[in-house]
Protein backbone atom coordinates (compact mmCIF):
# COMPACT_ATOMS: atom_id res chain seq x y z
CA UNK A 1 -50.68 -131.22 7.04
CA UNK A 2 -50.62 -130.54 3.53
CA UNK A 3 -51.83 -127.69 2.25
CA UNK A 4 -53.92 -129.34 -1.32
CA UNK A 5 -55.91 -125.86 -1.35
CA UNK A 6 -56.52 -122.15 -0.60
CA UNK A 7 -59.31 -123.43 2.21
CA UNK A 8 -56.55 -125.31 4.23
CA UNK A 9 -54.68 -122.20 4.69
CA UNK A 10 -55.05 -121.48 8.49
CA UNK A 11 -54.73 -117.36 8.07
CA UNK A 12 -57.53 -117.83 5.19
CA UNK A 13 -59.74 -119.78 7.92
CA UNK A 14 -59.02 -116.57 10.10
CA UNK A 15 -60.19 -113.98 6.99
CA UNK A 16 -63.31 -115.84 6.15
CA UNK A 17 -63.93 -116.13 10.20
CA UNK A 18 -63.34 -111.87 10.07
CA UNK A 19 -64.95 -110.86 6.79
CA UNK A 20 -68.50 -112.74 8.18
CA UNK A 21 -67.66 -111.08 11.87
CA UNK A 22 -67.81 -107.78 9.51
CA UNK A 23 -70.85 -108.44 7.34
CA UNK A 24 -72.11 -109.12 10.51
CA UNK A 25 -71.59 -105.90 12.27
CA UNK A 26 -72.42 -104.17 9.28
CA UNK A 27 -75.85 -104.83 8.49
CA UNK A 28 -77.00 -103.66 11.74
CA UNK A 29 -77.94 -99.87 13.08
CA UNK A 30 -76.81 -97.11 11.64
CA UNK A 31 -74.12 -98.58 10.24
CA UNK A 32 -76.04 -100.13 7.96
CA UNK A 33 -77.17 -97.26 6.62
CA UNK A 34 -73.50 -95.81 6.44
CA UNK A 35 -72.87 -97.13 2.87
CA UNK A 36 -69.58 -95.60 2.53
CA UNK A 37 -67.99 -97.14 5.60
CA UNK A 38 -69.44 -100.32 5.41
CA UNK A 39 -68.88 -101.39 1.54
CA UNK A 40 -65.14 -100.11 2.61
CA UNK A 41 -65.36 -102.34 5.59
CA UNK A 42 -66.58 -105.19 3.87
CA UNK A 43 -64.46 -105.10 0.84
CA UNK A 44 -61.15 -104.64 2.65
CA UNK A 45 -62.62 -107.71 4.87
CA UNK A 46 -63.27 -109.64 1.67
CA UNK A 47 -60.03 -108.82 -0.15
CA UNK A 48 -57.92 -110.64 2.81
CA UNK A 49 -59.44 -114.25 2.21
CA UNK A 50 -59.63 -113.38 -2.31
CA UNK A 51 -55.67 -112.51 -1.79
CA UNK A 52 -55.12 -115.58 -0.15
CA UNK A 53 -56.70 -117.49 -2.15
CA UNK A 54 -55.78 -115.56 -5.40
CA UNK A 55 -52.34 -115.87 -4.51
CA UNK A 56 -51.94 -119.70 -3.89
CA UNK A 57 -53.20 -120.56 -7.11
CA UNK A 58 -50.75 -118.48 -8.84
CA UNK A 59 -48.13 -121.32 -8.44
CA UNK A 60 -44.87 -119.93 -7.51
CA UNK A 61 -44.16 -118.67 -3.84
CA UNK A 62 -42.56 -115.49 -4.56
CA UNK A 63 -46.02 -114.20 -5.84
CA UNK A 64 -47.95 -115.76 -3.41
CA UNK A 65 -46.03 -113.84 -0.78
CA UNK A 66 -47.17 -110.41 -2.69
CA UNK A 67 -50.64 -111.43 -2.92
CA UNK A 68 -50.17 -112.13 0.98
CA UNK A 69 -48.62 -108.89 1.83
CA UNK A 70 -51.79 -107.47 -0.03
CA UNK A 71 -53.68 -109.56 2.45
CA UNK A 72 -52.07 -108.33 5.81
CA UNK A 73 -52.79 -104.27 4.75
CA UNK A 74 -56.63 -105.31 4.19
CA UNK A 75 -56.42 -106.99 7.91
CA UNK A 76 -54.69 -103.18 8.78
CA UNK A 77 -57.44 -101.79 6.69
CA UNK A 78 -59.89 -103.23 8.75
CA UNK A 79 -58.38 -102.29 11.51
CA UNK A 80 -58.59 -98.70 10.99
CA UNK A 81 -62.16 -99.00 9.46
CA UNK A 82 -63.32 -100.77 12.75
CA UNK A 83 -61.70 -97.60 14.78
CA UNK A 84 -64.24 -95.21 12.91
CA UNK A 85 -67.15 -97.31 13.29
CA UNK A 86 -66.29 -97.46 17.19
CA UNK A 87 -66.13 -93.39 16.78
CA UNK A 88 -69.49 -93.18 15.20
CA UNK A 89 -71.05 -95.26 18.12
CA UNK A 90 -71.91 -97.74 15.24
CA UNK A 91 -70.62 -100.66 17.14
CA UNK A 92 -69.52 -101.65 20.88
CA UNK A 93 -66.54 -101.47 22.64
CA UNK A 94 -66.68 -105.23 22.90
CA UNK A 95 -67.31 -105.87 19.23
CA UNK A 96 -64.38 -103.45 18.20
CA UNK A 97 -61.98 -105.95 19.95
CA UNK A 98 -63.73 -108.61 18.51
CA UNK A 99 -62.92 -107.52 15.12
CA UNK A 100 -59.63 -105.89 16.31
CA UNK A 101 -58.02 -109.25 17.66
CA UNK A 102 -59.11 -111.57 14.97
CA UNK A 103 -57.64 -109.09 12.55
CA UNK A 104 -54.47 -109.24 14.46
CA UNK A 105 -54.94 -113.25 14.76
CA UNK A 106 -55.11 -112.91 11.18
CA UNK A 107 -52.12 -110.43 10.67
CA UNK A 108 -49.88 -113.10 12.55
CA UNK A 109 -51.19 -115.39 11.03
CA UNK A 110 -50.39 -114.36 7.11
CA UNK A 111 -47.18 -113.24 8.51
CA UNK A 112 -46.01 -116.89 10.09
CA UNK A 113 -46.95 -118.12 6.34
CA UNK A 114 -44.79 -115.74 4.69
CA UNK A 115 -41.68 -116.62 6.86
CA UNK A 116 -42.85 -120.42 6.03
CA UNK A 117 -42.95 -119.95 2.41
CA UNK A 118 -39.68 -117.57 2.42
CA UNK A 119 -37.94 -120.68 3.82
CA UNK A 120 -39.45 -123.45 1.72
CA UNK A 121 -38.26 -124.75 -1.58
CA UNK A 122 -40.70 -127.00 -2.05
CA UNK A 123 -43.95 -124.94 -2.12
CA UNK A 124 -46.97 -124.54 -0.06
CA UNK A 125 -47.17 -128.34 1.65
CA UNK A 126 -47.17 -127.64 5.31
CA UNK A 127 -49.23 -124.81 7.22
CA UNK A 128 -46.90 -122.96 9.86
């Protein structure tokens, strides 16, 4: 498959999938009202897809690889956001692997990419 923009990106599929899992969670209970937590949440959520994406229309692969290292420590960032929220009781157990696993999903998914584009010459034209 060719890859003709950021939205055909499989690991970008999997960030948009997370960051509405999170704006999900978020607007419920108290942590809802937890302003702090949850705008950290939901921007860390929100910078994984905007790296993505940010970096593929920069146009050469060696700085789309930075933008998606920037995306897999938002994914960790998330990760150890969703640990607190579990901590405050702001969220289930269930939910917290919800979020934990897609992240990971995610993680793998961003890094399979970068191994791709390390290897390629010819650009982003094939998703891993």
């Amino acid at each position: 498959m060719k890859i003709e923009r950021f939205e055909d990106i499989r690991a970008g599929q999997q960030a948009r999938e997370l960051t509405n899992l999170v704006y999900d969670l978020t607007k419920q209970g108290n942590f809802a009202k937890d302003f702090r937590l949850r705008d950290q949440i939901q921007g860390a959520a929100g910078s994984i897809m905007h790296n993505i994406a940010e970096g593929f229309d920069d146009g050469s692969d060696g700085e789309f690889i930075h933008f998606l290292k920037y995306s897999r420590r938002s994914a960790s960032e998330v990760q150890s956001e969703i640990y607190l929220a579990l901590d405050r009781e702001y969220i289930s157990g269930e939910d917290f692997k919800r979020v934990y696993d897609l992240a990971t999903t995610t993680k793998k998914s961003i890094n399979a990419f970068i191994a791709y584009l390390r290897k390629s010459k010819r650009g982003p034209t094939a998703s891993p």
